[in-house]
Protein backbone atom coordinates (compact mmCIF):
# COMPACT_ATOMS: atom_id res chain seq x y z
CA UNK A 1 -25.51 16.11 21.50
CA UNK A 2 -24.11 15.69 18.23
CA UNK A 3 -20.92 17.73 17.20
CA UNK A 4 -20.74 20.61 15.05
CA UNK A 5 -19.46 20.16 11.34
CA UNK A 6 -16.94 22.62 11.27
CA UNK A 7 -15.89 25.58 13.08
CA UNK A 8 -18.14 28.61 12.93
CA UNK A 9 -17.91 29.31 8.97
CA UNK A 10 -14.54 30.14 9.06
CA UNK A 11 -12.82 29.23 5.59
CA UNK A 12 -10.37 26.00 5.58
CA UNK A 13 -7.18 28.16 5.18
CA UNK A 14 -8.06 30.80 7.82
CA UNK A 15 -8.51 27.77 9.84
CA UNK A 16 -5.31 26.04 9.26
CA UNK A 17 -2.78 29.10 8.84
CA UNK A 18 -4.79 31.43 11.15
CA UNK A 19 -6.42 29.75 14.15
CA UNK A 20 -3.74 26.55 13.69
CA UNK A 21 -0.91 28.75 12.96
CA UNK A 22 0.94 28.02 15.92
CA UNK A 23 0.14 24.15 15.91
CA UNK A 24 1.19 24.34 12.21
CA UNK A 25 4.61 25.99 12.20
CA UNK A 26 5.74 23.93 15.92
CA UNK A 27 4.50 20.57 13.71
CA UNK A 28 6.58 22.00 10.64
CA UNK A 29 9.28 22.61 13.10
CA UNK A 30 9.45 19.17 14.41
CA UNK A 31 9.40 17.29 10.96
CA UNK A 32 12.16 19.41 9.56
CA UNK A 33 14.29 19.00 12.60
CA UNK A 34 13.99 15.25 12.50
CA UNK A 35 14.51 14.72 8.70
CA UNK A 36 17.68 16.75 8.91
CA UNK A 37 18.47 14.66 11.87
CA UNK A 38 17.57 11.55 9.45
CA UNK A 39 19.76 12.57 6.82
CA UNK A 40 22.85 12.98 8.75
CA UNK A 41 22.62 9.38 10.12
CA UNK A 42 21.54 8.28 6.80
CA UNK A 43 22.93 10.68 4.16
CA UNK A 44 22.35 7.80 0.85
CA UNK A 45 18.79 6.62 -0.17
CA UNK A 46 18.07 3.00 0.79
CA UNK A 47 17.60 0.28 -1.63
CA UNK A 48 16.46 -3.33 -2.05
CA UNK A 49 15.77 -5.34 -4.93
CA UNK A 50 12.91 -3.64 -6.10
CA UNK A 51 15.16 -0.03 -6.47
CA UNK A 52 16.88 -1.76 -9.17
CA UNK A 53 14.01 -2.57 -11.26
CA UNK A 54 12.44 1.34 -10.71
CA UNK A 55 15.76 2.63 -11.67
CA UNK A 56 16.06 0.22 -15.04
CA UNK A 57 12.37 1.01 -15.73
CA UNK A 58 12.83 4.21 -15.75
CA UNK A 59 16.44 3.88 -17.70
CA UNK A 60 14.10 1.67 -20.31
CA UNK A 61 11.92 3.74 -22.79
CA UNK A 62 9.87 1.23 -24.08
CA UNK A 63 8.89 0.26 -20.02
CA UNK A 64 9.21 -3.72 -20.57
CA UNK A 65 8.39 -4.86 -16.99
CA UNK A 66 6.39 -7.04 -14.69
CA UNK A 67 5.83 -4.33 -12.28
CA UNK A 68 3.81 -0.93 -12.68
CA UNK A 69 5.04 2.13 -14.30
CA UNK A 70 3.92 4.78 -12.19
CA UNK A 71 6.51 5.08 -9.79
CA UNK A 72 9.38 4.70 -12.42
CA UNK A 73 7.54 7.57 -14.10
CA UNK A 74 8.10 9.90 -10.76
CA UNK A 75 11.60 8.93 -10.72
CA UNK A 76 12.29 10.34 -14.06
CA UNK A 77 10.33 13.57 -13.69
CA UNK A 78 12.72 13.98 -9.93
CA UNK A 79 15.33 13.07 -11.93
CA UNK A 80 14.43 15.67 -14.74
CA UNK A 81 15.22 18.43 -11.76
CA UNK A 82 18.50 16.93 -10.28
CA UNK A 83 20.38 13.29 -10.54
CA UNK A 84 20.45 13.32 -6.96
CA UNK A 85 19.02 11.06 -4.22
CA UNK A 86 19.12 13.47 -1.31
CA UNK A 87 16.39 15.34 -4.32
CA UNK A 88 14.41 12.52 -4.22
CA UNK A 89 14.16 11.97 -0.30
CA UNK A 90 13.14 15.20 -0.18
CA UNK A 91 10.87 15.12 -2.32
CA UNK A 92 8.87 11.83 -1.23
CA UNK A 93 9.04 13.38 2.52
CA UNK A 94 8.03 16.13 1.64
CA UNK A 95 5.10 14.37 -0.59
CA UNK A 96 4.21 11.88 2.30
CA UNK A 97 4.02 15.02 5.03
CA UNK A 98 1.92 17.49 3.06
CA UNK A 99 -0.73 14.31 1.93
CA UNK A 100 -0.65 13.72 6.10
CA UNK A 101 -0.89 17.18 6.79
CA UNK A 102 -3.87 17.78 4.65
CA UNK A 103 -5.57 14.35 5.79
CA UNK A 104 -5.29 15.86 9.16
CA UNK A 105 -6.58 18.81 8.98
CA UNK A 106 -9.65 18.35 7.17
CA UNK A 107 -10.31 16.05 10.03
CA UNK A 108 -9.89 18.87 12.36
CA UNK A 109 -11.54 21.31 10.18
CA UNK A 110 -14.81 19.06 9.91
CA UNK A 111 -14.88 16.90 12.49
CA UNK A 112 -13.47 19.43 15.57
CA UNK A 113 -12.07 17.34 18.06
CA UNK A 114 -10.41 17.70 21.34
CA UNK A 115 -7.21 19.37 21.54
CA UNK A 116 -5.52 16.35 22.33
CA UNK A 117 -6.27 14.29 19.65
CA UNK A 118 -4.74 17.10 17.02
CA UNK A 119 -1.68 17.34 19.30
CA UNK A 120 -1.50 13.29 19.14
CA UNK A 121 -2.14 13.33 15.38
CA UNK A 122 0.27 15.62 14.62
CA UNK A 123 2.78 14.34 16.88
CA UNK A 124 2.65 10.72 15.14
CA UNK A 125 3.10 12.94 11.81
CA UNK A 126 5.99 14.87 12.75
CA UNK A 127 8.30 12.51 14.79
CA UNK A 128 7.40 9.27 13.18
CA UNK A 129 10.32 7.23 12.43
CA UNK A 130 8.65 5.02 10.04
CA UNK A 131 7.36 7.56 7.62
CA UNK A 132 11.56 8.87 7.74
CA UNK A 133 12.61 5.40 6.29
CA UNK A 134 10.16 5.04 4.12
CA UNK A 135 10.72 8.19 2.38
CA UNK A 136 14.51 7.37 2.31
CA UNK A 137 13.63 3.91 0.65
CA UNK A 138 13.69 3.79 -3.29
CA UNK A 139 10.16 2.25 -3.53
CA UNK A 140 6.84 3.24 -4.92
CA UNK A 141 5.55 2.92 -1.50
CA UNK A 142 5.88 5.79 -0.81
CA UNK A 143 4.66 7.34 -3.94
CA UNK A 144 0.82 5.35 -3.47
CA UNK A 145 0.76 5.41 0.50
CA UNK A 146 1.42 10.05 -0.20
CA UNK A 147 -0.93 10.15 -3.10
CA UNK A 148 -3.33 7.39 -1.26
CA UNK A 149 -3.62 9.78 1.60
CA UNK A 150 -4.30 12.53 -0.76
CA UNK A 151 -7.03 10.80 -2.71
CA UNK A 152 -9.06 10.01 0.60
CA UNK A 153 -8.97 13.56 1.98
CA UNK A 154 -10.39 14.60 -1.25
CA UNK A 155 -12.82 12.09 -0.44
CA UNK A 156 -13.53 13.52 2.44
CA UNK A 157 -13.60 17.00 1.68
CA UNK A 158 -16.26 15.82 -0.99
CA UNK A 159 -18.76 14.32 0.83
CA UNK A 160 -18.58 17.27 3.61
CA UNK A 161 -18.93 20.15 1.22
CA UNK A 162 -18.67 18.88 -2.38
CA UNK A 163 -17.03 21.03 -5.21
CA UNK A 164 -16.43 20.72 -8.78
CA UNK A 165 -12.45 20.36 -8.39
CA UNK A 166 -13.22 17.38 -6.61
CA UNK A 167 -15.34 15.45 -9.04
CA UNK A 168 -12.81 16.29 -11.65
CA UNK A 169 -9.67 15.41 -9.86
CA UNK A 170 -10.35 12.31 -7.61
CA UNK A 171 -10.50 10.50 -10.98
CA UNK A 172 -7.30 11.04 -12.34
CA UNK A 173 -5.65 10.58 -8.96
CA UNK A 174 -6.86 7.18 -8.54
CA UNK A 175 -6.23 6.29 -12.03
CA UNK A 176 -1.94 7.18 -11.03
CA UNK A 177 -2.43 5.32 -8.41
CA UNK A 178 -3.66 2.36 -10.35
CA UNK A 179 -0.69 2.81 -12.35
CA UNK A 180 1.59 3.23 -9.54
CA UNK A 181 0.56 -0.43 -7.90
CA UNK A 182 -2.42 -2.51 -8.60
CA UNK A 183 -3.58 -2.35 -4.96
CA UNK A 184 -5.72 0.73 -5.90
CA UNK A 185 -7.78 -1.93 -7.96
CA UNK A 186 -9.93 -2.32 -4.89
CA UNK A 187 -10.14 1.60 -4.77
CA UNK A 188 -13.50 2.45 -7.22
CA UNK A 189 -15.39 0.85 -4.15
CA UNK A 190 -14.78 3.47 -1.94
CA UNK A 191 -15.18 5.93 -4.69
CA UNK A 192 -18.56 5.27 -5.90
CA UNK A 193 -19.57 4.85 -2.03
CA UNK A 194 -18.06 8.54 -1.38
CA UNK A 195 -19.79 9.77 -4.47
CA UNK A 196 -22.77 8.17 -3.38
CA UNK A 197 -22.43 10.18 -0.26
CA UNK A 198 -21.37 13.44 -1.64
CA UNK A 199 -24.23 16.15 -2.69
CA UNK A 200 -23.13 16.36 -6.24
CA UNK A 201 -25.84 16.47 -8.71
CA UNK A 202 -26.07 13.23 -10.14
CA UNK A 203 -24.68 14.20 -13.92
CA UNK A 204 -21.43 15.33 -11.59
CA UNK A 205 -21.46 11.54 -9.92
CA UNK A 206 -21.52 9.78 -12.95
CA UNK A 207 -18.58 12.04 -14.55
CA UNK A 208 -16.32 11.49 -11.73
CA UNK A 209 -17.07 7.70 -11.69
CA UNK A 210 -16.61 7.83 -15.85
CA UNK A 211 -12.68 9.58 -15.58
CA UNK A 212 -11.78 7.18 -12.89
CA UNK A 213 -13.61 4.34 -15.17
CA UNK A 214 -12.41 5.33 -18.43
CA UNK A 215 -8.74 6.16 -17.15
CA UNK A 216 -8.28 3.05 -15.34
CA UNK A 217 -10.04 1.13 -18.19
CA UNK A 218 -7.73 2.54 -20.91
CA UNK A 219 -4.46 1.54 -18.53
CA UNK A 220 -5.65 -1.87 -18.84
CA UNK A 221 -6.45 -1.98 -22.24
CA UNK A 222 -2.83 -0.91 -23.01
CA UNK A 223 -1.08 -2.96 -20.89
CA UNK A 224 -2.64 -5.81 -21.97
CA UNK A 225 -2.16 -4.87 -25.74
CA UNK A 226 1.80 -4.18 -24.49
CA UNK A 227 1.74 -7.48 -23.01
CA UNK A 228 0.28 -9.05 -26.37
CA UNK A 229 2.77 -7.59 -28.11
CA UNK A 230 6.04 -8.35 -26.36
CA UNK A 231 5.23 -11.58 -24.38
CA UNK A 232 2.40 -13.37 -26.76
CA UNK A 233 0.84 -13.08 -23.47
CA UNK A 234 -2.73 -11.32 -22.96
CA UNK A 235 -3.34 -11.45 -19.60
CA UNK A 236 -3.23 -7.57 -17.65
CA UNK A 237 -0.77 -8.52 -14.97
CA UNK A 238 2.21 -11.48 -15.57
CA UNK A 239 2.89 -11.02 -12.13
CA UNK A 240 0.16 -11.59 -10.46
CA UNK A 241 0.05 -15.01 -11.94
CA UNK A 242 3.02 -15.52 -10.07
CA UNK A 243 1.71 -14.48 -6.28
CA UNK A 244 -1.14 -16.50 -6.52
CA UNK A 245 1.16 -19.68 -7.21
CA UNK A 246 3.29 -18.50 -4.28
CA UNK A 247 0.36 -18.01 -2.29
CA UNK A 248 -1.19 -21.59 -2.81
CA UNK A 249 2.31 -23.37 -2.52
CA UNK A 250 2.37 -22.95 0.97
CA UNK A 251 -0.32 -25.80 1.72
CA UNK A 252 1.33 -28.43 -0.59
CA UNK A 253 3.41 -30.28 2.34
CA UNK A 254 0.19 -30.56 3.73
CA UNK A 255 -2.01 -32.26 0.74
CA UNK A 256 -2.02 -34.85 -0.96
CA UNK A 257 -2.32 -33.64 -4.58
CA UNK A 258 -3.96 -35.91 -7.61
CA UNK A 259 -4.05 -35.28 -11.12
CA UNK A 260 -7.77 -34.25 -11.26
CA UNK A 261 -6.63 -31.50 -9.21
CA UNK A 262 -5.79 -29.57 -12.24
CA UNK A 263 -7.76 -28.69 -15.17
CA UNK A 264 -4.84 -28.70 -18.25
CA UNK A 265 -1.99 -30.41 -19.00
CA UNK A 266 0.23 -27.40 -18.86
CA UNK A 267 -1.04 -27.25 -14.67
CA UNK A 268 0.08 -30.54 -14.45
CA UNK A 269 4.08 -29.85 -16.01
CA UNK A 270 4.34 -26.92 -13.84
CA UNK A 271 3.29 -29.13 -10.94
CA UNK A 272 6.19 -31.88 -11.54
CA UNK A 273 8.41 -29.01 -11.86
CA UNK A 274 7.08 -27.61 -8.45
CA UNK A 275 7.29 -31.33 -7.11
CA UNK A 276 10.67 -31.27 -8.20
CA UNK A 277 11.53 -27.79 -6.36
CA UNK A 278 10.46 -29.04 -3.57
CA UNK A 279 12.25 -32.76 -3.30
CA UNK A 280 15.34 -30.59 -4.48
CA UNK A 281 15.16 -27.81 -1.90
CA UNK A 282 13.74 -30.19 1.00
CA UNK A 283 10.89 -28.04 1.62
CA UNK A 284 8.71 -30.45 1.96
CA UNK A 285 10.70 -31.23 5.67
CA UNK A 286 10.27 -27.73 6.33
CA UNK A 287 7.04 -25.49 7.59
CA UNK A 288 7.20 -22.59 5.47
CA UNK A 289 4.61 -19.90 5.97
CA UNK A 290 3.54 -16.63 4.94
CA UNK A 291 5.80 -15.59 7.99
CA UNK A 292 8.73 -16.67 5.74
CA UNK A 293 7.37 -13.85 3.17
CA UNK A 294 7.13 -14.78 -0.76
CA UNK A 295 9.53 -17.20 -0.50
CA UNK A 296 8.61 -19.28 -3.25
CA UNK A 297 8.25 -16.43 -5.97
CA UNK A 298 11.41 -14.65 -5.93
CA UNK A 299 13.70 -15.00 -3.15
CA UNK A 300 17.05 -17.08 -3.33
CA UNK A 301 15.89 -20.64 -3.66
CA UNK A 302 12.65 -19.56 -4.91
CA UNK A 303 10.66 -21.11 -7.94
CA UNK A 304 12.42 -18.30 -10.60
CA UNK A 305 15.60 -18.95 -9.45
CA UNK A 306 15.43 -22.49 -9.67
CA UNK A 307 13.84 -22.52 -13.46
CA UNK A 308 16.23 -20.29 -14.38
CA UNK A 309 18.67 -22.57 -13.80
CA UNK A 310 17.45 -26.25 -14.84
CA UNK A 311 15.25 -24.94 -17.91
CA UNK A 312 16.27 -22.18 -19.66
CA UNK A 313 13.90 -22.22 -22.40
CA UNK A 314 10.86 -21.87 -19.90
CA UNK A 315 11.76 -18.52 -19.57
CA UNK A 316 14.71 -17.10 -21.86
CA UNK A 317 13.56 -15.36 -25.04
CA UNK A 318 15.99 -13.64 -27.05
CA UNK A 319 17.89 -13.01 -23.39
CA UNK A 320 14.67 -10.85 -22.22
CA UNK A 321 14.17 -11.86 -18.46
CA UNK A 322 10.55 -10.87 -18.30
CA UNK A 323 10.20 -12.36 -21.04
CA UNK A 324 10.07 -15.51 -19.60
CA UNK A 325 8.39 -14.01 -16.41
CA UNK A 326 5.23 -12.04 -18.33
CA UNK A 327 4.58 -15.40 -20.41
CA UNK A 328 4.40 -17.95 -17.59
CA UNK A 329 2.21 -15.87 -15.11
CA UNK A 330 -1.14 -16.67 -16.66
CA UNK A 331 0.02 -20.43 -16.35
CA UNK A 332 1.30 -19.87 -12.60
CA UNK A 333 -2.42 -18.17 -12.28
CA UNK A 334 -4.30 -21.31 -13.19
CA UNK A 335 -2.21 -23.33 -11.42
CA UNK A 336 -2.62 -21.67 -8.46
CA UNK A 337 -6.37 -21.18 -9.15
CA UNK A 338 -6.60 -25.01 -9.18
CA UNK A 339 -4.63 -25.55 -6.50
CA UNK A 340 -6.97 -23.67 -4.79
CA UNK A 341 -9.85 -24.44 -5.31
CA UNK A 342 -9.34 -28.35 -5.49
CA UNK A 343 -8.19 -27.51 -1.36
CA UNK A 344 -9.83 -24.12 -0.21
CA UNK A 345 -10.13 -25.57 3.43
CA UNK A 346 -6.30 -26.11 3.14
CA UNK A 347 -5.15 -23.31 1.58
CA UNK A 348 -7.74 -20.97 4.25
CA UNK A 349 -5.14 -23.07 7.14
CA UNK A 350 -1.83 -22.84 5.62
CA UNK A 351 -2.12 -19.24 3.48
CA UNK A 352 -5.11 -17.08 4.41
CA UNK A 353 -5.03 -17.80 8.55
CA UNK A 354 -1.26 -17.71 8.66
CA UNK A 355 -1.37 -14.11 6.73
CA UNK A 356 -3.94 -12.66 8.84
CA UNK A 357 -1.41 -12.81 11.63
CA UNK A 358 1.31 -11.52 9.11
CA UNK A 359 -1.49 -8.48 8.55
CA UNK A 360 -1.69 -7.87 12.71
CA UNK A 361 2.63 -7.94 13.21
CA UNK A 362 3.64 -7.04 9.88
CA UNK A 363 7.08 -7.97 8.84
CA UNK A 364 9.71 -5.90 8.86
CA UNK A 365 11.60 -7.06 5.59
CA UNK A 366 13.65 -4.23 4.17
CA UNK A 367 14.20 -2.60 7.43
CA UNK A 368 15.84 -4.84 8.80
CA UNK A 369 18.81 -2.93 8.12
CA UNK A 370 20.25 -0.54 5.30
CA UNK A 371 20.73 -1.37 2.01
CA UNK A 372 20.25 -5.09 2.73
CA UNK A 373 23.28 -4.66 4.48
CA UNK A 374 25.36 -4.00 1.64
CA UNK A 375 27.44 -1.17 0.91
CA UNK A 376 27.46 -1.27 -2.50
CA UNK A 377 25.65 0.17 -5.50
CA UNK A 378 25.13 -0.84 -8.98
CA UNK A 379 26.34 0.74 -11.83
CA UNK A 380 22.96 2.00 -12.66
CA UNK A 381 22.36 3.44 -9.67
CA UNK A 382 25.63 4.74 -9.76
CA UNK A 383 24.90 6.67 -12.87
CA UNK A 384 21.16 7.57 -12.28
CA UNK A 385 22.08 9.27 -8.90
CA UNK A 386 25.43 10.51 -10.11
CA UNK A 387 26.94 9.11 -7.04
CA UNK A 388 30.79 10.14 -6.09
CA UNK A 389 31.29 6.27 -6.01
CA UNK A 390 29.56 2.58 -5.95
CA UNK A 391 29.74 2.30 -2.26
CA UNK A 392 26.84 3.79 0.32
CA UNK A 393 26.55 3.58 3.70
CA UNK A 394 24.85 4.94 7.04
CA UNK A 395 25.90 5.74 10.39
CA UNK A 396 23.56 2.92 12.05
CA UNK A 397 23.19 0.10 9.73
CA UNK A 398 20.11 -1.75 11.85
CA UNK A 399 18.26 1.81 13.11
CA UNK A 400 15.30 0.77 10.80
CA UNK A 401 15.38 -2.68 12.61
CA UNK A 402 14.90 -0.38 16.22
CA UNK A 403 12.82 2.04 15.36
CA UNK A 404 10.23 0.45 13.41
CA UNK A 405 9.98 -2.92 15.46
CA UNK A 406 7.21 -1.09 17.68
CA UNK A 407 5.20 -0.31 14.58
CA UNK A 408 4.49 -4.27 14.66
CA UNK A 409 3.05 -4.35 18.36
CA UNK A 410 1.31 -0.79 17.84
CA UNK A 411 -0.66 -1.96 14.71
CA UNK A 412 -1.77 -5.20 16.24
CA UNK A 413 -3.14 -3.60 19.25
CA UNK A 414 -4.55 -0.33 16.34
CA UNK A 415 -6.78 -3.33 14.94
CA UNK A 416 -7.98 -4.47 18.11
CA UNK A 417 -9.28 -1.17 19.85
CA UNK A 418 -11.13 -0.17 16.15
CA UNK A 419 -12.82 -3.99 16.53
CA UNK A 420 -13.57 -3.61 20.24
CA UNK A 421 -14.72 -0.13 19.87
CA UNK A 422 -16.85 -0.31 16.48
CA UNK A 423 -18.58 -3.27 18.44
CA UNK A 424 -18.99 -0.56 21.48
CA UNK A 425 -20.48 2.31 19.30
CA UNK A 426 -22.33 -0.07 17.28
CA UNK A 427 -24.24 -1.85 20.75
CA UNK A 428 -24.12 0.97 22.80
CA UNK A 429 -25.95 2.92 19.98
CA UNK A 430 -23.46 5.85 20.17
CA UNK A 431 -23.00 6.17 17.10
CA UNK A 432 -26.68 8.48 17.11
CA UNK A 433 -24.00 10.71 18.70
CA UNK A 434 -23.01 12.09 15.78
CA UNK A 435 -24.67 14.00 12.79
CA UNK A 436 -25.34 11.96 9.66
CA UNK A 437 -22.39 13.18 7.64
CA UNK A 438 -19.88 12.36 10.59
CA UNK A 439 -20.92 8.89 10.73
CA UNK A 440 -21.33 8.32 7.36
CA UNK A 441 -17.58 9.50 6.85
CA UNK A 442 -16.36 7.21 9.71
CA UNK A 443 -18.81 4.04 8.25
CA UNK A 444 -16.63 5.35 4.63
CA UNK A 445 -13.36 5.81 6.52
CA UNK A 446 -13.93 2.08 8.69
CA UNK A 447 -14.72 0.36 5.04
CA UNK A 448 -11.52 1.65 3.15
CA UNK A 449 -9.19 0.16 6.47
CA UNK A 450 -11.16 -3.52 6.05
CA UNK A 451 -10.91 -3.10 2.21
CA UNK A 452 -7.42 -2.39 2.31
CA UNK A 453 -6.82 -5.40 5.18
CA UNK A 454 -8.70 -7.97 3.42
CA UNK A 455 -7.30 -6.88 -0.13
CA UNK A 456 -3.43 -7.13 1.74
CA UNK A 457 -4.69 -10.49 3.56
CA UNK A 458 -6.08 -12.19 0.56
CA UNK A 459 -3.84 -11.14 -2.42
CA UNK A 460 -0.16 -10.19 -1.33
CA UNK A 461 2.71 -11.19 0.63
CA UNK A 462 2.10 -8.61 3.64
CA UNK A 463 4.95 -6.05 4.48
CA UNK A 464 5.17 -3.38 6.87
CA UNK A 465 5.93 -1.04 4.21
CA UNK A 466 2.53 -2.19 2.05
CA UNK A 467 0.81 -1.07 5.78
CA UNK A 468 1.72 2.70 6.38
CA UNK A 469 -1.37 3.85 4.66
CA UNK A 470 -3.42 1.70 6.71
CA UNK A 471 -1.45 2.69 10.12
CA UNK A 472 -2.56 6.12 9.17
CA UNK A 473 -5.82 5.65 8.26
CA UNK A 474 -6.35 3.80 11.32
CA UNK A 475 -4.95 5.90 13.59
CA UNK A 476 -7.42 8.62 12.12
CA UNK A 477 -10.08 6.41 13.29
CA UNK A 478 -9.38 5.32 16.51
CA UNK A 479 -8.78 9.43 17.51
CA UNK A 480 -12.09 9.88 16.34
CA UNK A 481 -14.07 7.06 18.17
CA UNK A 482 -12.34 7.95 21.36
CA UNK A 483 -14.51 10.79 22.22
CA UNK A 484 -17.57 8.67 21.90
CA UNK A 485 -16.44 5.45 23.45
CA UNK A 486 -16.25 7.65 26.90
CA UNK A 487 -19.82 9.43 26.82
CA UNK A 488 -22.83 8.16 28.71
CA UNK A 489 -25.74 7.80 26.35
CA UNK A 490 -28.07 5.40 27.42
CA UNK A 491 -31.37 6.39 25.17
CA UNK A 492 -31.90 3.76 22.59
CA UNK A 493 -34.01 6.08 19.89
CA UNK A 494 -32.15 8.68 17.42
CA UNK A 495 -31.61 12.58 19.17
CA UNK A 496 -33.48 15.05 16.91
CA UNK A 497 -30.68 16.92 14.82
CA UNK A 498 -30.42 20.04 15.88
């Protein structure tokens, strides 16, 4: 028996604000209640180091920067409303709920499942304590993980019953997300796989595919001609130059490093620096892992810090800061790429193993307690937010420590019931359960979470606020499955559709 596509042919908002109405306004009711709640414990917006660079971003017109401009972007049109940070809460809760909303009710609308799983659904929406501190955190976290949940329901709405406003807006919406973090660079896969899917003429496919293309393309172009400009420095992304070091550093206590490890001189300068850093620090007496976090990039002690202070003209120009950042990432990036690759086996133990674990308990970082437990502001905050005075605070300093620990155990245990079960559906041939749309939009929805896993396990330092996207979309999934992992079907040949 495979289960209807939607309900009757009932329209999508006489579904959600007739027959839902009461499901709707209780859910409503519980995610106002607790964000009011929220607020009164925590009545300031959070910040961490990254708020300060958003905030000066946005402060700077000609955007010099290491970091995407979307976010900083968003911060000036809130700020074009109101200087104020409850504003901008409210405004990224609000942004976050309504994407989650939406998400889950196109699920309902086209999948129809139990009762149980929309009451669970929505219940994780409305009382979830992790979504609260995220939207209180100044981050553009939760700009991409909203606007991420928004682009896949469009996604999904597309391939179920594909319209014109789809084909046309999907495009643009990954192309701000692009610009918002350079995650999304992994995100044309599952568009041209949704397109694929969708029953769009095929003029409409390749339109859609050319926006998102020819947006995304033209972001790149600039940046790099930017980056030209202002850093003599070509490369798209300075930064990323810098992860990949940090990523491959983690192994060298472990090698044994030779000079035909690296293919220019310039490799081989950085590395005497780096052997340096390390005899200086005594890391090479310590085990640090990717459960430390990016510790050699830019926390204290880390490889910025310490060549900003023994060689200034490695990265001072004209008393620019990224100057000096922008211009040695490409040489960070083929350092690290030769690292590498002279010791894949090594770096697979000591970076890519170690971070898969980091992936499954995801660390907590900047919940570990407000405002890095300061109580202090800067002056740019100060005058962005048009605070009373430089000093914030909240009623319980290590609540984000609390009440997002369990995230860590819940998303370990998310990953193995969507392995265990996918292997079920998959050998158990339930899967012929369901009609070819509903299991072509789980096979879409299964792809995205490994996509986003392997592109978090491979590339970045893994955080738990990098993961609430994925929590979501995996949460989606496992509802979903649950239905079929409980129902006998022993045949071993397709049903008929009916």
């Amino acid at each position: 028996m495979q289960q209807t596509l939607t309900v009757g042919r009932m329209g999508f908002r006489q579904f959600v604000f007739g027959l839902h109405k009461d499901m709707l306004v209780i859910t409503l009711l519980g995610m106002t209640s607790m964000f009011f709640l929220y607020k009164v414990i925590y009545p300031y917006p959070d910040f961490y180091f990254d708020s300060y660079h958003y905030i000066n971003l946005a402060l700077d017109s000609e955007f010099k920067t290491v970091w995407p401009i979307g976010y900083s972007l968003f911060l000036r049109a809130v700020h074009a409303i109101a200087a104020s940070g409850y504003l901008l809460v409210v405004v990224q809760y609000l942004l976050l709920q309504f994407s989650s909303l939406w998400l889950a009710f196109t699920v309902f609308y086209y999948f129809n499942p139990p009762k149980w799983i929309k009451v669970t659904l929505l219940t994780f929406m409305a009382v979830n304590p992790l979504y609260l501190y995220l939207a209180n955190l100044v981050s553009s976290d939760i700009l991409f993980t909203a606007l991420s949940l928004a682009w896949l329901t469009i996604l999904i709405q597309m391939v179920f019953d594909a319209k014109m406003w789809h084909a046309l807006l999907q495009g643009p919406l990954l192309a701000y997300l692009f610009l918002i973090r350079y995650q999304a660079l992994y995100y044309p896969l599952v568009m041209l796989a949704a397109l694929w899917l969708a029953e769009f003429n095929v003029l409409w496919k390749v339109i859609s595919a050319l926006i998102a293309f020819g947006l995304m393309g033209w972001i790149i172009h600039t940046t790099k001609v930017n980056n030209q400009r202002r850093y003599a420095m070509s490369d798209f992304s300075g930064q990323s130059g810098w992860i990949l070091a940090n990523n491959a550093m983690y192994m060298i206590p472990h090698i044994n490093k030779t000079k035909s490890d690296f293919t220019s001189e310039y490799s081989l300068k950085l590395d005497r620096f780096i052997d340096s850093f390390f005899r200086v620090r005594a890391l090479a007496k310590r085990d640090i892992t990717p459960w430390d976090g990016p510790k050699f990039m830019l926390q204290d002690g880390g490889m910025w810090n310490y060549l900003w202070t023994t060689s200034e003209r490695w990265i001072g120009h004209r008393g620019e800061a990224f100057w000096g950042y922008n211009r040695l990432g490409p040489q960070w990036k083929n350092y690290g790429k030769d690292l590498i690759l002279s010791h894949p086996l090594a770096h697979v133990r000591y970076y890519l193993l170690p971070n898969a674990g980091v992936y499954l308990l995801p660390l907590q970082e900047q919940f570990k307690e407000y405002n890095m437990g300061s109580d202090m502001v800067t002056k740019e905050q100060l005058g962005w937010f048009q605070f009373p005075y430089n000093r914030v605070g909240a009623h319980w300093v290590k609540g984000s420590f609390y009440l997002t620990w369990i995230f860590r155990p819940l998303f370990l245990l998310l990953n193995l019931y969507l392995l265990i079960g996918g292997v079920i559906l998959i050998r158990q041939k339930k899967h012929f359960l369901l009609a070819p749309v509903h299991k072509n939009l789980l096979i879409l929805m299964a792809v995205f979470f490994v996509l986003n896993a392997a592109f978090l396990i491979v590339a970045a330092p893994v955080m738990m606020r990098y993961m609430v996207f994925g929590l979501v979309l995996g949460v989606v999934l496992a509802l979903l499955i649950t239905p079929l992992l409980f129902i006998r079907y022993a045949n071993t040949e397709q049903p008929s559709a009916q």
